[in-house]
N, C-alpha and C. Protein backbone atom coordinates (compact mmCIF):
# COMPACT_ATOMS: atom_id res chain seq x y z
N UNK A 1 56.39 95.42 182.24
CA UNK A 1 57.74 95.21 181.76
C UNK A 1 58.39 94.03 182.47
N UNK A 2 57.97 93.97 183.98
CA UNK A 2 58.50 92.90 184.67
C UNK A 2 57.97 91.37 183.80
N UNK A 3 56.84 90.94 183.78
CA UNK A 3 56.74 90.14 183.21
C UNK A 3 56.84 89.67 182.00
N UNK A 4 57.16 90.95 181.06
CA UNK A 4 57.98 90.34 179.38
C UNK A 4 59.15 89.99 179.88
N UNK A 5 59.84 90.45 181.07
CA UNK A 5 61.39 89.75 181.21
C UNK A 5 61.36 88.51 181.85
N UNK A 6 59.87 88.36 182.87
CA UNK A 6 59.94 86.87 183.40
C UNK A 6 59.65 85.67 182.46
N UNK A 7 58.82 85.97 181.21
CA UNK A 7 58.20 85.42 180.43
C UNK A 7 59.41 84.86 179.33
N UNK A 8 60.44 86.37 179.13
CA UNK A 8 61.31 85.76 178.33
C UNK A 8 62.13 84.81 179.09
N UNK A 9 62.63 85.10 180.23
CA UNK A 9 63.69 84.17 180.73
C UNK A 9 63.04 82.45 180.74
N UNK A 10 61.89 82.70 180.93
CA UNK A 10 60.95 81.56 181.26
C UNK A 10 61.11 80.89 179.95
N UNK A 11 60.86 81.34 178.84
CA UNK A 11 60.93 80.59 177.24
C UNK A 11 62.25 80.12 177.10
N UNK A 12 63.34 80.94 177.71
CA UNK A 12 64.79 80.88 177.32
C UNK A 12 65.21 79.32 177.96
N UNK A 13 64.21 79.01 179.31
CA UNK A 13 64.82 77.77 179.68
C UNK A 13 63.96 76.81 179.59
N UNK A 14 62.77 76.74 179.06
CA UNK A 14 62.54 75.56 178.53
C UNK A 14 62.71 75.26 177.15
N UNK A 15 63.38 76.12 176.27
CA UNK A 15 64.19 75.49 175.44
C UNK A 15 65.37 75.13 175.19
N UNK A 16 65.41 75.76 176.30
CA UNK A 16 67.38 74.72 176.37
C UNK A 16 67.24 73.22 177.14
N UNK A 17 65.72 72.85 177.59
CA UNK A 17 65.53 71.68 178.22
C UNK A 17 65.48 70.41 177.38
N UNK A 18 66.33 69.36 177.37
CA UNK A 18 65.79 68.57 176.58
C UNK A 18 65.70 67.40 177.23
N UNK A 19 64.78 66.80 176.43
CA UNK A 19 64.25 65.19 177.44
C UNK A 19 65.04 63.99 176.38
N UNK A 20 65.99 63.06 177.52
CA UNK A 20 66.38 62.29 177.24
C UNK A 20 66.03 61.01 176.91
N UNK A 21 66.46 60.52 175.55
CA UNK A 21 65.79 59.76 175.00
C UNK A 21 65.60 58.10 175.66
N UNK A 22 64.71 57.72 175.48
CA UNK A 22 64.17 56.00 175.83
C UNK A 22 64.80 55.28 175.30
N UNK A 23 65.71 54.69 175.54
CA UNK A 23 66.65 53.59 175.27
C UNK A 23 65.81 52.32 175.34
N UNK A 24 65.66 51.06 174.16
CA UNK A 24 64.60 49.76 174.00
C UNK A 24 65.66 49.17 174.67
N UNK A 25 65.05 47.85 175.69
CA UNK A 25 65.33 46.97 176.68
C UNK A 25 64.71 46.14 175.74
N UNK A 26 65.14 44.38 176.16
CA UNK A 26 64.62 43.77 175.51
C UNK A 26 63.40 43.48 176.14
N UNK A 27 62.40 43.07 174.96
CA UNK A 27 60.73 43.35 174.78
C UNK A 27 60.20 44.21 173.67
N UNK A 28 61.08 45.82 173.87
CA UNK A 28 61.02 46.31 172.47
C UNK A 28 60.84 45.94 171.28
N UNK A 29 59.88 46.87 170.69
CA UNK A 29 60.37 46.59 168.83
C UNK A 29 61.57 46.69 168.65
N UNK A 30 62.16 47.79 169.05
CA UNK A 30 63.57 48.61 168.37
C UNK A 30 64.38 47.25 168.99
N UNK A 31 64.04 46.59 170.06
CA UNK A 31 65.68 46.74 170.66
C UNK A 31 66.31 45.61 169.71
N UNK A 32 67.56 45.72 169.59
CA UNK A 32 68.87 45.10 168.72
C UNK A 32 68.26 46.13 167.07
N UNK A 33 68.06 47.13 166.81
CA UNK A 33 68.06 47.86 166.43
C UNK A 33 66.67 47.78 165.34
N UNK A 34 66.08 48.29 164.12
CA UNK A 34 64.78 48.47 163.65
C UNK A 34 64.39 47.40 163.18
N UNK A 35 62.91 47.00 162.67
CA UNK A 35 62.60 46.13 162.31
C UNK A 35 62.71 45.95 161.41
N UNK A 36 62.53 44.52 160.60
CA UNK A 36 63.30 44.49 159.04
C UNK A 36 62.21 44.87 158.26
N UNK A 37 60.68 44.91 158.73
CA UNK A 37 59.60 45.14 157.79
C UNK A 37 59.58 46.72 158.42
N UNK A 38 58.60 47.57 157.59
CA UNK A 38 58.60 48.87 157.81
C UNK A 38 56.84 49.10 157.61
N UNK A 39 56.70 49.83 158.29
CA UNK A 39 54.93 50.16 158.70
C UNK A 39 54.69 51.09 156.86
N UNK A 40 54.17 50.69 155.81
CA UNK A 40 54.46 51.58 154.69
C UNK A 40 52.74 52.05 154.60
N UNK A 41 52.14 51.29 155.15
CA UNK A 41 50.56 51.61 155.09
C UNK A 41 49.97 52.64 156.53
N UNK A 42 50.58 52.63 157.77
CA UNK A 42 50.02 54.10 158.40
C UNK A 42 51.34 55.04 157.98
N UNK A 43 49.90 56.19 158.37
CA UNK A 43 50.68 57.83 158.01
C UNK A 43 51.70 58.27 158.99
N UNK A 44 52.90 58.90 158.76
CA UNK A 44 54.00 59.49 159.20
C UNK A 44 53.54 59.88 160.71
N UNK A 45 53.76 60.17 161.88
CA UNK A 45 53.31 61.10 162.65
C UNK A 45 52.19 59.94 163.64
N UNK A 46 52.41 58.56 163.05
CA UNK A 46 51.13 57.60 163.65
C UNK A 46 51.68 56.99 165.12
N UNK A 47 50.81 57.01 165.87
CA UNK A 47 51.53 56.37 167.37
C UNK A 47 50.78 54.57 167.08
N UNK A 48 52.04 54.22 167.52
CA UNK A 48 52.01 52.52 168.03
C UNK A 48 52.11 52.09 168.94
N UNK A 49 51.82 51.18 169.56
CA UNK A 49 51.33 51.06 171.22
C UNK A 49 52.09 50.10 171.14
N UNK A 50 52.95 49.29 172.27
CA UNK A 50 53.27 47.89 172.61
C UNK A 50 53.42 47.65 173.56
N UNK A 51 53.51 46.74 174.73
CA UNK A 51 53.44 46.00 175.99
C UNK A 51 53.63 44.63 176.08
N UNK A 52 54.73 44.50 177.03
CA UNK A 52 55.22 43.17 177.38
C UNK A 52 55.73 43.06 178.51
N UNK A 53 55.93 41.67 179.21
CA UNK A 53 56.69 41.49 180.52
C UNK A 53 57.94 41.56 180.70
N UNK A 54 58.02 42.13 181.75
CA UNK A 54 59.75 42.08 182.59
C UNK A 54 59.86 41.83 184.07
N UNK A 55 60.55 41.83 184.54
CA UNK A 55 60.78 41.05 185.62
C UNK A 55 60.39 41.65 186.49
N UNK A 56 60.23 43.02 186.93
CA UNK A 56 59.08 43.69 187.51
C UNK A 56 57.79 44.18 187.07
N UNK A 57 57.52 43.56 186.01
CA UNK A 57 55.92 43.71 185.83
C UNK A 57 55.96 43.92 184.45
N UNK A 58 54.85 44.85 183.91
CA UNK A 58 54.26 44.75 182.46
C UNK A 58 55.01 46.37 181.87
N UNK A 59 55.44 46.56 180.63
CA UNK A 59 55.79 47.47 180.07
C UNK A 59 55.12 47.99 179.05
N UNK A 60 54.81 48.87 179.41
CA UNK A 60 54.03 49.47 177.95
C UNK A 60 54.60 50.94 177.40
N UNK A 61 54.99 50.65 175.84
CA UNK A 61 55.50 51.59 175.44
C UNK A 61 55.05 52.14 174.36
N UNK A 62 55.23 53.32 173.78
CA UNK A 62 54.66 54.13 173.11
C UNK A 62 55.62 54.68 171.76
N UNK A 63 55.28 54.20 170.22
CA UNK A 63 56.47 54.74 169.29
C UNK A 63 55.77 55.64 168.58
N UNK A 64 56.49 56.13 167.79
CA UNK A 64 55.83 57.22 166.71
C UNK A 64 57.05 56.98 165.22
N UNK A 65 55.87 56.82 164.19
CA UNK A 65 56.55 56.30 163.30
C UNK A 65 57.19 57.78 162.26
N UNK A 66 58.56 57.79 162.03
CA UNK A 66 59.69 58.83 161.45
C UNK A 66 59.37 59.08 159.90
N UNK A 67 59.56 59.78 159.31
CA UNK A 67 59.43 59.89 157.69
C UNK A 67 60.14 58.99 157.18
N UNK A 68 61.10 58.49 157.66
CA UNK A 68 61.96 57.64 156.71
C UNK A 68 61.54 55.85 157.56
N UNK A 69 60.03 55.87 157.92
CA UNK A 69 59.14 54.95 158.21
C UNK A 69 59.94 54.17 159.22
N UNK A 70 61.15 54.52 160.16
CA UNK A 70 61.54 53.72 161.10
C UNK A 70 60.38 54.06 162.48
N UNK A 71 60.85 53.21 163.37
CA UNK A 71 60.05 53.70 164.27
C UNK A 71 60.94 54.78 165.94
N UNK A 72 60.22 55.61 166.00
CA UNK A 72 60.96 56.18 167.29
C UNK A 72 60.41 56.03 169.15
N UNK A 73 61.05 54.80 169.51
CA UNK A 73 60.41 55.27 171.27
C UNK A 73 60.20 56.60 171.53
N UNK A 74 59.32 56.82 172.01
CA UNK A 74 59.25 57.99 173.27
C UNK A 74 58.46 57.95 174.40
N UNK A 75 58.38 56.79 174.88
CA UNK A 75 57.93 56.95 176.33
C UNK A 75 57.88 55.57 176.84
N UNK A 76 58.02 54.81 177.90
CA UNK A 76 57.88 53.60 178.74
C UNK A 76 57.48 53.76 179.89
N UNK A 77 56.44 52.77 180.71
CA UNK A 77 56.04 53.19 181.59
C UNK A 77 56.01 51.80 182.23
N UNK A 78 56.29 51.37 183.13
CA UNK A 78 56.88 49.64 183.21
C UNK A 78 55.60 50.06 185.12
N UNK A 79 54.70 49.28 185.08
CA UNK A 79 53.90 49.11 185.83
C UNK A 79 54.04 47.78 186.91
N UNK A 80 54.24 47.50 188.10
CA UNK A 80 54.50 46.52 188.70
C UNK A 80 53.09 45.56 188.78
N UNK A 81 53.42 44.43 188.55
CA UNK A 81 52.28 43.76 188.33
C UNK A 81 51.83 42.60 189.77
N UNK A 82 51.54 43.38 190.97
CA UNK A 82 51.28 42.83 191.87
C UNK A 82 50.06 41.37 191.85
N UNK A 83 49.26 41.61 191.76
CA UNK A 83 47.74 41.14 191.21
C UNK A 83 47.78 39.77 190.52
N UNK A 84 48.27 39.99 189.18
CA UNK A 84 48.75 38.67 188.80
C UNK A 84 49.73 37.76 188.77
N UNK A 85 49.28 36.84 190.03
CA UNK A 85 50.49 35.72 190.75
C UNK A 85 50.33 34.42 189.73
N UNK A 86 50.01 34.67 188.84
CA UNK A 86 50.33 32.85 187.31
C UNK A 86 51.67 32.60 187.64
């Protein structure tokens, strides 16, 4: 019994958790808002990869394309790019 009540409380708060969304910096697709062409040839649900420089190193980010074919960030991971001194 103890653990259907730990289990429920446990469900109760990771769905009240929500992860805050990735705001595009410039480099982004998104950023200054969607692109004027729209991905009409991959399927709904498709991940797109992109990566570019910023002033501390290389960014690589991750979209997933929406039913209404915009695209949505969800994740950035901006890596410091020690190594390459060009």
């Amino acid at each position: 019994m103890k653990s259907l009540v730990f289990l429920s409380a446990a469900a109760l708060m990771l769905a009240s958790c929500t992860t805050p969304d990735v705001e595009p910096i410039p480099g982004s697709i998104t950023y200054g808002g969607q692109p004027r062409t729209r991905l009409t040839k991959s399927p709904v649900g498709s991940v797109v990869h992109n990566s570019f420089r910023t002033v501390t190193g290389v960014a690589y980010e991750t979209y997933i394309i929406q039913p209404d074919r915009s695209l949505k960030l969800i994740r950035r991971e901006i890596r410091s790019d020690f190594f390459d001194q060009n």
